[in-house]
Protein backbone atom coordinates (compact mmCIF):
# COMPACT_ATOMS: atom_id res chain seq x y z
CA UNK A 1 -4.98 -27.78 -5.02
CA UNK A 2 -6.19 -28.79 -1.73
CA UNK A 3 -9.75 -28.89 -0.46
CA UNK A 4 -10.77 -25.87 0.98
CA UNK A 5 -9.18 -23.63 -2.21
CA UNK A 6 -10.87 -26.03 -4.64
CA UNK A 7 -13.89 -25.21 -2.96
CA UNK A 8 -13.31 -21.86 -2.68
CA UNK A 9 -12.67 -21.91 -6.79
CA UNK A 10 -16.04 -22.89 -7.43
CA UNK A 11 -17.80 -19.84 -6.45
CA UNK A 12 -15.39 -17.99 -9.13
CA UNK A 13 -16.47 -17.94 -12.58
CA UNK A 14 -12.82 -17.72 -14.19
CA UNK A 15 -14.44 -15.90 -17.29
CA UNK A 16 -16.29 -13.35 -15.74
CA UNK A 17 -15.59 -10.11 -15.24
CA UNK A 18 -17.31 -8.91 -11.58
CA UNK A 19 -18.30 -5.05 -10.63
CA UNK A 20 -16.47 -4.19 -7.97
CA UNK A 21 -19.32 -4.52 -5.67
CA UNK A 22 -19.90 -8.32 -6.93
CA UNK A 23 -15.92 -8.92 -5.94
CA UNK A 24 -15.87 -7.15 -2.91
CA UNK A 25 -18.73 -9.46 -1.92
CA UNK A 26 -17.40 -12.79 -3.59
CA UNK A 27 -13.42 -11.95 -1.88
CA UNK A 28 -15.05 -12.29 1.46
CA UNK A 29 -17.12 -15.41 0.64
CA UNK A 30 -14.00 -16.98 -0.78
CA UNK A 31 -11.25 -16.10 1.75
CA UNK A 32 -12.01 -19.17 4.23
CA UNK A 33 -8.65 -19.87 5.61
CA UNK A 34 -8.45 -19.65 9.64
CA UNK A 35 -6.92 -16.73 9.76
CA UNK A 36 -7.68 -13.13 9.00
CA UNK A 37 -6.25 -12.51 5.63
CA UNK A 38 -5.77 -9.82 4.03
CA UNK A 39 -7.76 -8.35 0.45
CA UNK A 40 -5.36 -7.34 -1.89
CA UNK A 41 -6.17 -5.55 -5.27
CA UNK A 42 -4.20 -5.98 -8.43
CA UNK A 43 -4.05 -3.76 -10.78
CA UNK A 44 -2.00 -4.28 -14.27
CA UNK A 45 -1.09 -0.97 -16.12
CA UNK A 46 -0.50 -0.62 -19.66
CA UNK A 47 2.62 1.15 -19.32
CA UNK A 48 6.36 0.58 -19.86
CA UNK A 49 7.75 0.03 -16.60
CA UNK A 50 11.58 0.61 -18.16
CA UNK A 51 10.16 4.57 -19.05
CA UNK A 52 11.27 6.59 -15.45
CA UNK A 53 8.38 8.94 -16.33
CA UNK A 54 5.72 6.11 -16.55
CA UNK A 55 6.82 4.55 -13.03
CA UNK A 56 3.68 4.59 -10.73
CA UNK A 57 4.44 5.67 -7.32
CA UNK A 58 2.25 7.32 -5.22
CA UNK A 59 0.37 6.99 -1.57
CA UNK A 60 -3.64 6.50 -0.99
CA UNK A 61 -5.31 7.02 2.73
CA UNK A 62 -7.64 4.32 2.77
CA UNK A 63 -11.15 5.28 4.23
CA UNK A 64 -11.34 2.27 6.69
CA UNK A 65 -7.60 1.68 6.99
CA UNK A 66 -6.05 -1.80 6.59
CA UNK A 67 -7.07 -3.67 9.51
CA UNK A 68 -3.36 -3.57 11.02
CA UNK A 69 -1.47 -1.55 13.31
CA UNK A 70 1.41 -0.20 11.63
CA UNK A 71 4.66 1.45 14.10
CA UNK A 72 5.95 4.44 12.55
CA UNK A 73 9.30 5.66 13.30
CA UNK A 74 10.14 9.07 12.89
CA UNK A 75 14.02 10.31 12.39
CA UNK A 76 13.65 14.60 12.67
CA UNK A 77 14.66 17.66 15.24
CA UNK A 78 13.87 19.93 17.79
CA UNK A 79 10.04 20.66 17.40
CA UNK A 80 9.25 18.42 14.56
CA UNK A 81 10.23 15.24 16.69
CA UNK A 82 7.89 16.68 19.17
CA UNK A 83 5.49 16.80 16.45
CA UNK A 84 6.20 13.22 15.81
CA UNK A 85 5.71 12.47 19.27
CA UNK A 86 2.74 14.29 19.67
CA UNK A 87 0.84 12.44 16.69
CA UNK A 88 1.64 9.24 18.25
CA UNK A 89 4.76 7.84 16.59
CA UNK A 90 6.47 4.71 17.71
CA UNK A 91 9.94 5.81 17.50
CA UNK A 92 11.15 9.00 17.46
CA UNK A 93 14.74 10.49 17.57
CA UNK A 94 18.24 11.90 15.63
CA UNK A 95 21.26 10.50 15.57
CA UNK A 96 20.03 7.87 18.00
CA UNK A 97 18.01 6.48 16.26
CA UNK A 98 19.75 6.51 12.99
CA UNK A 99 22.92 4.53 14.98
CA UNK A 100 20.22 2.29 16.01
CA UNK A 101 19.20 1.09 12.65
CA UNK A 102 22.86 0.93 11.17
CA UNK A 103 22.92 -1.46 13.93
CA UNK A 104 20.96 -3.92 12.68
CA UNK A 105 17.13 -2.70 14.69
CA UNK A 106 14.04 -2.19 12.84
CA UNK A 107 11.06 -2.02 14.89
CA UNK A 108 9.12 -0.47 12.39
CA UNK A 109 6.63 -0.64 9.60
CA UNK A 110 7.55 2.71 7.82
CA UNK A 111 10.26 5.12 8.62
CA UNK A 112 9.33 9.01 8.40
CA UNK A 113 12.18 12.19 8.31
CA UNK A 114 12.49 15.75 8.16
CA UNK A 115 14.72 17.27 4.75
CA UNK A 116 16.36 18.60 6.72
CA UNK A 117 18.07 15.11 8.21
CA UNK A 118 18.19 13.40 5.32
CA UNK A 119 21.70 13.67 4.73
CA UNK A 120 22.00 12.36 8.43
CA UNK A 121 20.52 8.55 7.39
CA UNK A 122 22.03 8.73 3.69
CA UNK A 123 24.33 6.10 5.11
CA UNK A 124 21.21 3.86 5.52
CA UNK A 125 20.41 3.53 2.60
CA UNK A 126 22.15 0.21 1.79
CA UNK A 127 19.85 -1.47 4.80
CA UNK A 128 16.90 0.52 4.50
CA UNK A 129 16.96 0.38 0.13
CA UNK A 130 16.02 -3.24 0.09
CA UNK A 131 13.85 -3.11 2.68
CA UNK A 132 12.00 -0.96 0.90
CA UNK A 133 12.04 1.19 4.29
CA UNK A 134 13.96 4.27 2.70
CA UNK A 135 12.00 7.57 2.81
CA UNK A 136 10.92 9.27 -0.20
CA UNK A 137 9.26 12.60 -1.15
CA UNK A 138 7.16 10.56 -3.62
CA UNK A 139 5.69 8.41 -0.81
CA UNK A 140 5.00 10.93 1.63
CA UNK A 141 7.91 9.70 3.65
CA UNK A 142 10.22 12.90 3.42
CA UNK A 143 8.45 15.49 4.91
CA UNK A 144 8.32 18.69 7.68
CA UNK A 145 4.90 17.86 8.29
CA UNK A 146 5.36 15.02 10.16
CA UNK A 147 2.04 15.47 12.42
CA UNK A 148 -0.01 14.74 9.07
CA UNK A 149 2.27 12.19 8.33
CA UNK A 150 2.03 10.03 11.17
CA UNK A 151 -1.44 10.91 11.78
CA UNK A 152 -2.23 9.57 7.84
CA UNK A 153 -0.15 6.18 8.15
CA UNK A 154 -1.44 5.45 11.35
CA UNK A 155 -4.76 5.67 9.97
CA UNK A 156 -4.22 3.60 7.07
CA UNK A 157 -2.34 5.82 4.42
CA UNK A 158 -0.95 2.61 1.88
CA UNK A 159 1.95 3.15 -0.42
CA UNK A 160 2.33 1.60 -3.92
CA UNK A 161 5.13 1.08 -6.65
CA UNK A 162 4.46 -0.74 -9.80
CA UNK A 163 6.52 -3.82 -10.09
CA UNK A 164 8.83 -4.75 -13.49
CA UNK A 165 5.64 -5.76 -14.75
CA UNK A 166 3.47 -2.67 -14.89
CA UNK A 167 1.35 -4.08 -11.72
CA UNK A 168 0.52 -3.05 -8.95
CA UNK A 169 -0.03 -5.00 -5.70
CA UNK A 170 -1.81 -3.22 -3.03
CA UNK A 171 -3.01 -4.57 0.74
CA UNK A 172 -6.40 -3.04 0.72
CA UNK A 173 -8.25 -4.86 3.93
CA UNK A 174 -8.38 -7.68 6.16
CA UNK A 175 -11.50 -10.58 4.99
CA UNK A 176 -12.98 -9.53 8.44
CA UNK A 177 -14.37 -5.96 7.13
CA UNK A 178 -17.51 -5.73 6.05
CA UNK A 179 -18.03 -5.64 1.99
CA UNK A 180 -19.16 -1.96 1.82
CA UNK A 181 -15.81 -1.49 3.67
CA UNK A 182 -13.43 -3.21 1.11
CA UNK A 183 -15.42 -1.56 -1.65
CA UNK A 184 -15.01 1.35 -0.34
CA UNK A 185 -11.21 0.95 0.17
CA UNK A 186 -10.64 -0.21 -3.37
CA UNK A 187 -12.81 2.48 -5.02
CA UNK A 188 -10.46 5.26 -3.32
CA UNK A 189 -7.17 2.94 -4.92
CA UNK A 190 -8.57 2.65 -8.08
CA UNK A 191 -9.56 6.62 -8.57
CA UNK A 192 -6.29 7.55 -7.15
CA UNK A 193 -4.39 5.51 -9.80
CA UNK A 194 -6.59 6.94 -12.58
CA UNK A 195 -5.50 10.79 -11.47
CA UNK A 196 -2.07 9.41 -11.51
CA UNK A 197 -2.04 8.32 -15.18
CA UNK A 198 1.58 9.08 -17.07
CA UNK A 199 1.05 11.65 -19.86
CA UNK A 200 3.47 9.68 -21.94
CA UNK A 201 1.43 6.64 -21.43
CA UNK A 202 -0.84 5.21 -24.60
CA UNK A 203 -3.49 2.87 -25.37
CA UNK A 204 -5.22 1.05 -22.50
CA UNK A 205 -4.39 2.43 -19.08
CA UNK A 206 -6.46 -0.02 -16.96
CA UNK A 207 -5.94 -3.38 -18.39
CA UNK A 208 -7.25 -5.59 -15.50
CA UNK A 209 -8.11 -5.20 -12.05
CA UNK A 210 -8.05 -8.23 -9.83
CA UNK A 211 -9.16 -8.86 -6.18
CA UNK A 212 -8.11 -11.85 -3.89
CA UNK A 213 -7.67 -12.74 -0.58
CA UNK A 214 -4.04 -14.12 0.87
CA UNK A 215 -5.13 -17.85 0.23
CA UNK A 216 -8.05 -17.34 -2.22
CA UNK A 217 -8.45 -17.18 -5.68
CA UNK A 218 -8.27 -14.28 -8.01
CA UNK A 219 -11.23 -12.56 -8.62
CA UNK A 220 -11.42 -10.69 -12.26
CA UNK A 221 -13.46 -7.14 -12.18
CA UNK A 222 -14.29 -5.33 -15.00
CA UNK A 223 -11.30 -2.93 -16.04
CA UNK A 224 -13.81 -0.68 -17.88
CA UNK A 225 -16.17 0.21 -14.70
CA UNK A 226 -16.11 3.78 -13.38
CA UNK A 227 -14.43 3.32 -10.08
């Protein structure tokens, strides 16, 4: 452990479980590395990951965004890709663009279409699948309204998947926003995530929540507080 982690360790009681608000402030004080890193929440779900119906998938528009400019490229038609246009995405186009990415291009963060053109970039799945660029209904990726789309991710929409694990690992800030700010942003993660619980899921749905900056330590917050 070098120097400025072990230092940043001390602050963190490793047995306590934080409010929110206490980790929210303690994340900032913590995340001293010389570059603006980003707050990330963690939260571990008691589901069964192998269940389809107990996958967690889902989107969140965070209230103060995520500190970073994301390009959004939009693949749709006619008046929807003047839609796209007109809400200010990066790339827009058909068949154009889809050639483009077969070819190998993607200057992108997050790739938007129309139904109606999905079967047009089926083909992409094999470089877009492991990217984990493919759109999806589920993620607010596959979509006619592409102005609320854009609009959203530009804005700071986030999308989230639980990993083989049952957690989830979601980008909720930069350590240059204010406290109030990241609270705010993990408050509106945690309530989404509580709407979305499985039916077919039992026991414990929260079972920790974690906060941490990209070279800081984990900070444990109480899994029972109402977010």
């Amino acid at each position: 452990m070098g120097k400025r982690l072990a230092n940043a360790v001390k602050d963190v009681d490793a047995e306590k479980l934080y409010s929110l608000q206490e980790a929210a402030e303690l994340v900032k004080k913590t995340a001293t590395a010389k570059f603006d890193e980003s707050i990330e929440l963690h939260v571990r779900l008691g589901i069964d990951s192998r269940q389809s119906e107990q996958q967690l998938r889902g989107t969140v528009a965070l209230p103060n965004g995520t500190g970073k400019t994301r390009r959004v490229a939009v693949i749709a038609k006619g008046d929807k890709a003047k839609d796209a246009e007109q809400a200010g995405a990066d790339l827009v186009g058909h068949m154009d663009l889809v050639d483009t990415i077969a070819g190998g291009k993607f200057d992108f963060d997050v790739l938007v279409a129309t139904p109606d053109v999905m079967k047009d970039i089926a083909k992409l799945g094999r470089v877009l699948g492991p990217r984990g660029l493919m759109p999806n209904p589920k993620s607010g990726t596959v979509t006619f309204d592409v102005k609320k789309a854009v609009a959203e991710l530009k804005a700071g929409r986030v999308e989230f998947k639980n990993d083989d694990y049952g957690i989830l690992h979601i980008g909720i800030g930069k350590k240059s926003f204010e406290p109030a700010k990241i609270l705010e942003n993990a408050k509106a993660v945690l309530a989404t995530i509580l709407k979305m619980k499985p039916s077919s899921s039992k026991g414990t749905y929260v079972r920790s929540v974690t906060l941490s900056s990209t070279m800081g330590p984990g900070i444990k917050v109480n899994p029972n507080e109402k977010f």
